[in-house]
C-alpha atoms as a PDB file:
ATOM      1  CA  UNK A   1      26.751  -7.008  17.783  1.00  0.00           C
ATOM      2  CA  UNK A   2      26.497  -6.054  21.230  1.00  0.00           C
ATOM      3  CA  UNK A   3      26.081  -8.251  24.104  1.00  0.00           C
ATOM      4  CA  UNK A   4      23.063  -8.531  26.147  1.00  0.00           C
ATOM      5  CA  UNK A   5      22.558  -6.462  29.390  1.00  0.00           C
ATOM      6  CA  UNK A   6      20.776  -7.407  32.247  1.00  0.00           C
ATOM      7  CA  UNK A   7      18.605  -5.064  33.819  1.00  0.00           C
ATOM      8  CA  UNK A   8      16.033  -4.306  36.313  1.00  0.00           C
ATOM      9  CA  UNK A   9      12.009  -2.657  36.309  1.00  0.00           C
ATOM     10  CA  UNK A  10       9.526  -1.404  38.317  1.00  0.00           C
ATOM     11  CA  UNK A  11       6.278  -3.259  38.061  1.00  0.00           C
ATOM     12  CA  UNK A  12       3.580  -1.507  40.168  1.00  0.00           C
ATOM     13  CA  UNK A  13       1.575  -4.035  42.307  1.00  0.00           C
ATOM     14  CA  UNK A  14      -1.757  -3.991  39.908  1.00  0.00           C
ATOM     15  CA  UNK A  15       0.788  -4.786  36.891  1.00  0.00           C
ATOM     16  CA  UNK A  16       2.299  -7.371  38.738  1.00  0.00           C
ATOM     17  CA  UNK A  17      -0.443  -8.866  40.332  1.00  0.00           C
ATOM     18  CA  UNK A  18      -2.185  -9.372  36.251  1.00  0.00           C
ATOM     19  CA  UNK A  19       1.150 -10.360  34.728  1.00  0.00           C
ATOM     20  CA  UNK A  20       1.707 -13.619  37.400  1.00  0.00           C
ATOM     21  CA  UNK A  21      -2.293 -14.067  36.647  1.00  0.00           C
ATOM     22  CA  UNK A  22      -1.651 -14.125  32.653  1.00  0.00           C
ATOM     23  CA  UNK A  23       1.596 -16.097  32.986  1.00  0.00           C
ATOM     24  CA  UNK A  24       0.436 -19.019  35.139  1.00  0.00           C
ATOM     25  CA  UNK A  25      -2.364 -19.606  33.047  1.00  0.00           C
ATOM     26  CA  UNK A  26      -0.308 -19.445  29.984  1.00  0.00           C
ATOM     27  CA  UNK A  27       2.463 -21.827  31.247  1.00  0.00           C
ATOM     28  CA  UNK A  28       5.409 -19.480  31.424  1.00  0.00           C
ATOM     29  CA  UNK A  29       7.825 -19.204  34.216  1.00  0.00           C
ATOM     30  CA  UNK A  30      10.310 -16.518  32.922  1.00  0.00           C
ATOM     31  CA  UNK A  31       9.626 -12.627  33.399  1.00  0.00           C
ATOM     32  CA  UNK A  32      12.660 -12.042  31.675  1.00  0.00           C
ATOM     33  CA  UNK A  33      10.973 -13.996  28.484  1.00  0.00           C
ATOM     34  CA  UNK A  34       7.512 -12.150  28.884  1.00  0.00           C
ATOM     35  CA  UNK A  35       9.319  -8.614  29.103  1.00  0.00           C
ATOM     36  CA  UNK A  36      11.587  -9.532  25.794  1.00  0.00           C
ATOM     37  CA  UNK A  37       8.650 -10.594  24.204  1.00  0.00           C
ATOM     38  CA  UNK A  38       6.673  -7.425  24.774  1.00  0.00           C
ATOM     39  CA  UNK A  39       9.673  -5.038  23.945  1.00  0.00           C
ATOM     40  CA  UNK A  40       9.763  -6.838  20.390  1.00  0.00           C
ATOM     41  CA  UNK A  41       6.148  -6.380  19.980  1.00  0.00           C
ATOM     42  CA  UNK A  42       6.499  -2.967  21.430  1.00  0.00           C
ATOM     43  CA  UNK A  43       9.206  -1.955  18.337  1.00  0.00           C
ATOM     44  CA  UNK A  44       7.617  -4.421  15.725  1.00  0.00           C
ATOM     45  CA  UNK A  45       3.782  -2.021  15.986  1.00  0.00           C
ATOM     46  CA  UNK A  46       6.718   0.989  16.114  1.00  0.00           C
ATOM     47  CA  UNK A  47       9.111   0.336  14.045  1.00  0.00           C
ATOM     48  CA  UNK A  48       7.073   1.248  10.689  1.00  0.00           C
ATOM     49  CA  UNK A  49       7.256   5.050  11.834  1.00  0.00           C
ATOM     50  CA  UNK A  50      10.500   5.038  11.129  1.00  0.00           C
ATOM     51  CA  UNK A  51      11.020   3.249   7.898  1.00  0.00           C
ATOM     52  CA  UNK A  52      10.000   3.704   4.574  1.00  0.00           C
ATOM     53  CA  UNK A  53       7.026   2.035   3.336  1.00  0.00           C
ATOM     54  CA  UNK A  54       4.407   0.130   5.741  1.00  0.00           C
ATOM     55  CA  UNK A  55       1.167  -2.050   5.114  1.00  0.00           C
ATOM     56  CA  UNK A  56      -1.617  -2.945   7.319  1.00  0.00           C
ATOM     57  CA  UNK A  57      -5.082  -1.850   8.657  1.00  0.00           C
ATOM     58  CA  UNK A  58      -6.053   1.440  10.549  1.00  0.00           C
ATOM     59  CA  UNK A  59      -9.534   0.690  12.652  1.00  0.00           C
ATOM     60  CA  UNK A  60     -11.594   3.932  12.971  1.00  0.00           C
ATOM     61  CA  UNK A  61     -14.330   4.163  15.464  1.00  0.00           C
ATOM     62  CA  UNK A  62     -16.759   6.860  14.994  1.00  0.00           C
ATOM     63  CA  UNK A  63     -20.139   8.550  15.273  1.00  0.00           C
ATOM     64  CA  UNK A  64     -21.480   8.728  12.132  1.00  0.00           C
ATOM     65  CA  UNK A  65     -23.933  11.881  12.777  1.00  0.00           C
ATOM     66  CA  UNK A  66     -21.416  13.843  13.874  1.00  0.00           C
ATOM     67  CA  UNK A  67     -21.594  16.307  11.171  1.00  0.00           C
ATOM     68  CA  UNK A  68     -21.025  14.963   7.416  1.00  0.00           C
ATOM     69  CA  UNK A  69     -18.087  12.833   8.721  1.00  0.00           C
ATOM     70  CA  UNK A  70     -18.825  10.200   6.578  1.00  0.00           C
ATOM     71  CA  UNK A  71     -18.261  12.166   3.812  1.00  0.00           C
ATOM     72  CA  UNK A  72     -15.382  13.811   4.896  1.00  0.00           C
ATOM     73  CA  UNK A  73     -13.896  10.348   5.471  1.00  0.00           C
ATOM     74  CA  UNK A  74     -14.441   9.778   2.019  1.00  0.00           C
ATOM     75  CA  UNK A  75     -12.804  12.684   1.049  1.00  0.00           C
ATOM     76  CA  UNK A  76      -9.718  11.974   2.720  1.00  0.00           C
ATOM     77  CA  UNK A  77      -9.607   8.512   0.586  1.00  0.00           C
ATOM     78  CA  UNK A  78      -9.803  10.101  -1.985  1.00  0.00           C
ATOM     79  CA  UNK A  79      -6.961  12.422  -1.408  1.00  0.00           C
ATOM     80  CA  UNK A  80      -4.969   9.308  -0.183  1.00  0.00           C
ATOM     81  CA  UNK A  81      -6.058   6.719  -2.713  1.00  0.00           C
ATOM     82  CA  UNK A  82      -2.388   5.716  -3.753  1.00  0.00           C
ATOM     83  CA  UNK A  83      -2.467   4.602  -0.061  1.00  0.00           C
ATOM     84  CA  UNK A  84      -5.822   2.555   0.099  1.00  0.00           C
ATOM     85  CA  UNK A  85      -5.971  -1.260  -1.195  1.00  0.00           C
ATOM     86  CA  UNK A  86      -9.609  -2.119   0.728  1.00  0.00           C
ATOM     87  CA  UNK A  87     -12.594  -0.555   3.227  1.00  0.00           C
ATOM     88  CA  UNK A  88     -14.597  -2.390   5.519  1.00  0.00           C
ATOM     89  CA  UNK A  89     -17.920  -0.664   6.685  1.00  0.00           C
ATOM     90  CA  UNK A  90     -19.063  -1.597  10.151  1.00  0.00           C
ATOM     91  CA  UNK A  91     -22.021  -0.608  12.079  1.00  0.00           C
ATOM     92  CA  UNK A  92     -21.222  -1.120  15.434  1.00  0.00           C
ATOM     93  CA  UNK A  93     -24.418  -0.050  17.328  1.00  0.00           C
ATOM     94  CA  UNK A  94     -27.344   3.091  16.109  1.00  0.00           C
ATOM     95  CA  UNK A  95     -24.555   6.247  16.803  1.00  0.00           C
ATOM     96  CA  UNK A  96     -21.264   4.391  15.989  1.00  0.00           C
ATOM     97  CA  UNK A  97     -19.205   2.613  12.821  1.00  0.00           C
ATOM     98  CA  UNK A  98     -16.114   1.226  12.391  1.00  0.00           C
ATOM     99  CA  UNK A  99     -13.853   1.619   9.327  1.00  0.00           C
ATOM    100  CA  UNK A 100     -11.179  -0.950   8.937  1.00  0.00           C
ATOM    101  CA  UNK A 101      -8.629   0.548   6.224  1.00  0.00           C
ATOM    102  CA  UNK A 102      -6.426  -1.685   4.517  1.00  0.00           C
ATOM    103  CA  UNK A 103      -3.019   0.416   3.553  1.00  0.00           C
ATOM    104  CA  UNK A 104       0.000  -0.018   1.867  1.00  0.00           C
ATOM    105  CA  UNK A 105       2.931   2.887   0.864  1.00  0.00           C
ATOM    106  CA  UNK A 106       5.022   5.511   2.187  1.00  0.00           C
ATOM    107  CA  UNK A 107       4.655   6.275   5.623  1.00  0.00           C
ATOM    108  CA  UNK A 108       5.185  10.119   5.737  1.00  0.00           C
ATOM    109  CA  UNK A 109       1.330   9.652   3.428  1.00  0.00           C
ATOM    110  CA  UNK A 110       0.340   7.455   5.834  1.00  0.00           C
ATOM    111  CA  UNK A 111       1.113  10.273   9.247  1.00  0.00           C
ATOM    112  CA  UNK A 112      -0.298  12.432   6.884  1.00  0.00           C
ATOM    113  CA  UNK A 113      -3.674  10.783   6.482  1.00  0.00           C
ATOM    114  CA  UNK A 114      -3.546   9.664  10.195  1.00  0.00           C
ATOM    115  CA  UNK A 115      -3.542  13.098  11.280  1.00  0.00           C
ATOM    116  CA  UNK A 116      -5.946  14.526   8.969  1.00  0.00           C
ATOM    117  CA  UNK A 117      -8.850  11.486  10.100  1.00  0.00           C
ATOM    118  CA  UNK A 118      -7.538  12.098  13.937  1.00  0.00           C
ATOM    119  CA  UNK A 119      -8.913  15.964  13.459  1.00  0.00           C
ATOM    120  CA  UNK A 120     -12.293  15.143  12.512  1.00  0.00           C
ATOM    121  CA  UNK A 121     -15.332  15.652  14.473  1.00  0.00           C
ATOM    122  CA  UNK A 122     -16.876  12.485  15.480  1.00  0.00           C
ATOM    123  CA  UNK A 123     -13.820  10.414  15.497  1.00  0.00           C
ATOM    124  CA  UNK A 124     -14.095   8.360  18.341  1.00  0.00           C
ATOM    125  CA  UNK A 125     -10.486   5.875  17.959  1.00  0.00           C
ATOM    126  CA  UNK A 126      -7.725   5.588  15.516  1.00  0.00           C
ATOM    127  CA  UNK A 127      -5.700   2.925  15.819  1.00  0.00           C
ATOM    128  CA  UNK A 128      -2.887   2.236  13.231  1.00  0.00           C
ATOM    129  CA  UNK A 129      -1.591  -1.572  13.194  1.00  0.00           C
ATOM    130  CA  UNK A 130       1.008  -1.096  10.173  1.00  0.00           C
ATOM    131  CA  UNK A 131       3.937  -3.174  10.055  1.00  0.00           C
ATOM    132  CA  UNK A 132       6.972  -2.012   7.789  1.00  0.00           C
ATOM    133  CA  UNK A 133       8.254  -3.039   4.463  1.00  0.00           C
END
């Protein structure tokens, strides 16, 4: 195991100014515990790229009369069904839904149905929060 190392960063002003702002109110005195803390959170939403297998949710924000994207969203479930445990349906205002997909399984099938949904017309956000197995 290799020891620690002690480094420094660059925090712009704006950054800085926020970070103070959320640490005071939160009770913590350490920079050096706030910038460990997001570098594990940083590799723990990364890490599942590079493993195996991964479970979690992918949000999808989108405008539903875009074309006949809700039917090609279907689609893609269906060719990714293996994947797929649970859908949530949202209707977030008159133009735009969210989908909440609950996934479990390999991750190259996982890039492979992020990237097909992330081509669609109407597709507003994707946002993966997978953790590995």
């Amino acid at each position: 195991m290799c020891k620690g190392i002690k480094t420094g960063i660059y925090l712009p002003p704006d950054i800085l100014e926020e970070l103070e702002k959320y640490m005071k109110s939160l009770g913590i005195s350490s920079k050096s515990k706030v910038v460990q803390e997001a570098l594990r959170l940083f590799m723990l939403e990364h890490r599942w790229k590079l493993t195996g297998s991964a479970v979690g949710i992918i949000g999808i924000v989108y405008r539903h009369a875009v074309g006949n994207i809700d039917h090609m969203l279907t689609e893609i479930q269906h060719e990714y069904i293996e994947l797929i445990i649970s859908t949530v349906h949202i209707h977030l205002d008159k133009e735009r839904c969210m989908l909440a997909i609950f996934v479990r399984g390999d991750v190259k099938r996982i890039k492979e149905f992020l990237n097909k949904v992330h081509k669609l017309k109407g597709i507003e956000i994707v946002r993966p929060m997978l953790l590995s197995l």
